[in-house]
N, C-alpha and C. Protein backbone atom coordinates (compact mmCIF):
# COMPACT_ATOMS: atom_id res chain seq x y z
N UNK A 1 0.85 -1.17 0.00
CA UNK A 1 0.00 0.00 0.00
C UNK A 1 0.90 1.24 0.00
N UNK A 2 0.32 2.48 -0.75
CA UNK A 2 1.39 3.65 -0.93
C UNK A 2 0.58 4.61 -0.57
N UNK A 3 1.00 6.06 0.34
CA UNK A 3 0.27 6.79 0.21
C UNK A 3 -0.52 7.40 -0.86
N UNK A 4 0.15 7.28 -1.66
CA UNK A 4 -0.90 7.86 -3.37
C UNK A 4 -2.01 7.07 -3.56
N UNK A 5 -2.41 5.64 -3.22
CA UNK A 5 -3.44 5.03 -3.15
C UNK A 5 -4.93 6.01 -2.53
N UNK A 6 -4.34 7.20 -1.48
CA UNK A 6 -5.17 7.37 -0.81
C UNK A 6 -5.96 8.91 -1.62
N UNK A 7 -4.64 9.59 -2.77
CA UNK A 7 -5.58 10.37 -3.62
C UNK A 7 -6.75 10.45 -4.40
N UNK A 8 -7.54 11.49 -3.91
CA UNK A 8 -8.75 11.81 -4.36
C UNK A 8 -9.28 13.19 -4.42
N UNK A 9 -9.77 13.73 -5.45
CA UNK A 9 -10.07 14.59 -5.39
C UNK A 9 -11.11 15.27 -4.57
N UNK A 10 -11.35 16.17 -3.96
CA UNK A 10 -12.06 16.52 -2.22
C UNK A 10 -12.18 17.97 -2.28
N UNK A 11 -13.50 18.35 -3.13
CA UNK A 11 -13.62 19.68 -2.92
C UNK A 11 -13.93 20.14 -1.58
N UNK A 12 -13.43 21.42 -1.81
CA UNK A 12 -13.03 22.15 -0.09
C UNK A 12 -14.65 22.36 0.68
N UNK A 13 -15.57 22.94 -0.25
CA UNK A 13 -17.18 22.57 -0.04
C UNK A 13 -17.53 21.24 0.28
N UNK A 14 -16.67 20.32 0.52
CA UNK A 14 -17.59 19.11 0.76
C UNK A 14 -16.62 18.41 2.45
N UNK A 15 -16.16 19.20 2.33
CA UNK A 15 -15.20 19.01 4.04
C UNK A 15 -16.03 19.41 4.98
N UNK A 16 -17.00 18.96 5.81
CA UNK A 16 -17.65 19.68 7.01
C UNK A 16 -16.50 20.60 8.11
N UNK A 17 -16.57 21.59 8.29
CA UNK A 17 -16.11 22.54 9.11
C UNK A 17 -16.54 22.10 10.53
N UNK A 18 -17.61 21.66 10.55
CA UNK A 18 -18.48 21.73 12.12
C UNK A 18 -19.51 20.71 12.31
N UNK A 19 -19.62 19.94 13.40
CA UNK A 19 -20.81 18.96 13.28
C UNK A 19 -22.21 19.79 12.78
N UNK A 20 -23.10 18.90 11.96
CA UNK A 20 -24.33 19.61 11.87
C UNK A 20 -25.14 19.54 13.43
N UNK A 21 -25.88 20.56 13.31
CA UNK A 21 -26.81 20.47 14.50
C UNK A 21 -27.62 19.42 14.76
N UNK A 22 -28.23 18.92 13.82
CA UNK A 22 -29.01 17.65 13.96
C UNK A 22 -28.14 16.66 13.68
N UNK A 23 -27.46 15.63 14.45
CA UNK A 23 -26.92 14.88 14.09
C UNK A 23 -27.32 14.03 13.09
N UNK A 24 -28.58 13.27 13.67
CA UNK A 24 -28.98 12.36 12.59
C UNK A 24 -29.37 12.75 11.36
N UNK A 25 -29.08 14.25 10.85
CA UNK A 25 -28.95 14.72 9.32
C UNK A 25 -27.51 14.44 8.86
N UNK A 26 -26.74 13.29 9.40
CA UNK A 26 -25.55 13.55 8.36
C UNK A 26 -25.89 12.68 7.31
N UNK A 27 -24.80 12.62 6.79
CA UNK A 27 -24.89 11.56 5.21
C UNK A 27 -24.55 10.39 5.99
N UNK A 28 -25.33 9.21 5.18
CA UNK A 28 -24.52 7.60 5.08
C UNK A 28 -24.41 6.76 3.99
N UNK A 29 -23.40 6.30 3.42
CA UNK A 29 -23.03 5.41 2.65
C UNK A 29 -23.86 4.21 2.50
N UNK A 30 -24.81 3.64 2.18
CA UNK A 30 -25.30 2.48 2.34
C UNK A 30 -24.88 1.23 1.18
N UNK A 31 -24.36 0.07 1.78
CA UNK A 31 -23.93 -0.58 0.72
C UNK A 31 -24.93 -1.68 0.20
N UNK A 32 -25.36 -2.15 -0.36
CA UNK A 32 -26.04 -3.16 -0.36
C UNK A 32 -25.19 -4.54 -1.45
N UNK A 33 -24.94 -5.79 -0.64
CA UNK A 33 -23.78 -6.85 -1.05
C UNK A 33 -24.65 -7.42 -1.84
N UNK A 34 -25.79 -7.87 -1.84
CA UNK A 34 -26.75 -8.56 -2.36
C UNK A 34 -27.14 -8.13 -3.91
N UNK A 35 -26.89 -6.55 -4.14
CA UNK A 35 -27.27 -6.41 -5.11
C UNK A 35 -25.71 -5.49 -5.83
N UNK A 36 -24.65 -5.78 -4.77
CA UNK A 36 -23.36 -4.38 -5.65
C UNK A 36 -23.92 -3.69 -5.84
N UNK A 37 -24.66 -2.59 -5.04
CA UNK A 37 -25.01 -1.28 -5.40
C UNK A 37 -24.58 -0.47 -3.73
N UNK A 38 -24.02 0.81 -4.17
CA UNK A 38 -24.29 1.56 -2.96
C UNK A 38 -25.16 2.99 -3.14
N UNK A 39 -25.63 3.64 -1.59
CA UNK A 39 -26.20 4.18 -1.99
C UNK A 39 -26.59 5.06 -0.89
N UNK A 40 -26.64 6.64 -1.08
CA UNK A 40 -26.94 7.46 -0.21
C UNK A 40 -27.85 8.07 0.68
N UNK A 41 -27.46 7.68 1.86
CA UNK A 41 -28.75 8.33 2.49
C UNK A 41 -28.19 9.14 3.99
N UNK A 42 -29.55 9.10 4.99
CA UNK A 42 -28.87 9.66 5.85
C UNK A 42 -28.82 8.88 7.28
N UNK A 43 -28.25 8.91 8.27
CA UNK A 43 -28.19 8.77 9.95
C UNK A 43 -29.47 8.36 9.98
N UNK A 44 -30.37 8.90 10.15
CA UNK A 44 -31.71 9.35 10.29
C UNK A 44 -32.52 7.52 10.15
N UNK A 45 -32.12 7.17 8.47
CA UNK A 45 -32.99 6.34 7.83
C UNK A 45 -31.91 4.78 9.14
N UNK A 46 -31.29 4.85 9.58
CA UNK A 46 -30.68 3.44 9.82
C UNK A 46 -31.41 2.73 10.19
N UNK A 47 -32.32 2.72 10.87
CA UNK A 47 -33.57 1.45 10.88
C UNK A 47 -33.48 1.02 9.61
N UNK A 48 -33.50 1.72 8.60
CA UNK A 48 -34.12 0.71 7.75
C UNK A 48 -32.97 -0.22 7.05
N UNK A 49 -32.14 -0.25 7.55
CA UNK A 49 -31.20 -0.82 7.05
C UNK A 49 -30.76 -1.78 7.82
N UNK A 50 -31.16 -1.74 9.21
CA UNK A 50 -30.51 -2.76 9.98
C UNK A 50 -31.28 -4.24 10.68
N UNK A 51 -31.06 -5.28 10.17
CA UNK A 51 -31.57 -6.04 10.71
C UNK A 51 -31.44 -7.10 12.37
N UNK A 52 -32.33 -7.65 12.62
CA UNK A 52 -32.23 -8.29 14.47
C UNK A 52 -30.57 -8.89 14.18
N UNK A 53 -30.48 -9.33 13.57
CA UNK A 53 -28.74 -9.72 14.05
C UNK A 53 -27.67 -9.40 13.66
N UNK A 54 -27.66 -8.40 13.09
CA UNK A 54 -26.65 -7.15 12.39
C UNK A 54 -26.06 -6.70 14.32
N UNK A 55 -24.76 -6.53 13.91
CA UNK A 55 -24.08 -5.52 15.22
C UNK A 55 -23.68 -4.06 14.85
N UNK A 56 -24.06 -3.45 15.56
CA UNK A 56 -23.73 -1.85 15.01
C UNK A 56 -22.25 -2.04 15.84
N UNK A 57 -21.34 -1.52 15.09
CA UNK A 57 -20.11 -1.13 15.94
C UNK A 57 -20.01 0.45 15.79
N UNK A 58 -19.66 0.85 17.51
CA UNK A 58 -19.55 2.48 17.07
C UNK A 58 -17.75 3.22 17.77
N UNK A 59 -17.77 4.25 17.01
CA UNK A 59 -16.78 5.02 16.67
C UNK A 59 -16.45 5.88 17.37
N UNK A 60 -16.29 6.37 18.45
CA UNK A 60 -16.53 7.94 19.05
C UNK A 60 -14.70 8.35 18.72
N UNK A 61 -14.69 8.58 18.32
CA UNK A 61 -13.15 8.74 17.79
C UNK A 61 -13.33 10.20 17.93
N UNK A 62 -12.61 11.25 18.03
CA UNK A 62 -12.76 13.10 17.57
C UNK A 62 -11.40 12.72 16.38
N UNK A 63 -11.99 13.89 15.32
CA UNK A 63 -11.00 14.19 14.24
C UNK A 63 -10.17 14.83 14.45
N UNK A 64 -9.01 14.19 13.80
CA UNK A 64 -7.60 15.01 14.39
C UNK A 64 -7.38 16.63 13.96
N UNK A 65 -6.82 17.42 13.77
CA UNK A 65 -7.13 18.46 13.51
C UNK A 65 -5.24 18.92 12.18
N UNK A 66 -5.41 18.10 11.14
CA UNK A 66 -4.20 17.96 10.41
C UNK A 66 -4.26 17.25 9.51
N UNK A 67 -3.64 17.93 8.37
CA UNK A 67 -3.43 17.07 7.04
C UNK A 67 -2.13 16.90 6.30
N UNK A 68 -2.29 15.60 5.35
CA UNK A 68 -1.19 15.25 5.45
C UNK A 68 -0.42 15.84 3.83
């Protein structure tokens, strides 16, 4: 693995500055394996995505404040 693997283009408008106020308005990635499709939605919708024996693993990580 090389750092250049990790280029992408990242307009400066699409970097959040600040948590939104409503959390559960952020964006989420939704993948679906069954069909290779992914697909956008938000926090908000995760019910509908999660089923009785799915494990949510969570993150509380804070963002570092630096780039490389």
């Amino acid at each position: 693995m090389h750092l250049s693997d990790f280029d992408y283009d990242l307009p400066e408008e699409l970097i959040a500055q600040q948590p939104l106020e409503r959390r559960d308005a952020s964006r989420m990635l939704v993948l679906n394996r069954a069909e290779q499709t992914w697909q956008d939605s938000k926090f908000e919708r995760l019910s509908d995505y999660v089923r009785a024996a799915d494990v949510i693993v969570i993150n509380n990580t804070r963002v570092f404040p630096a780039r490389l």
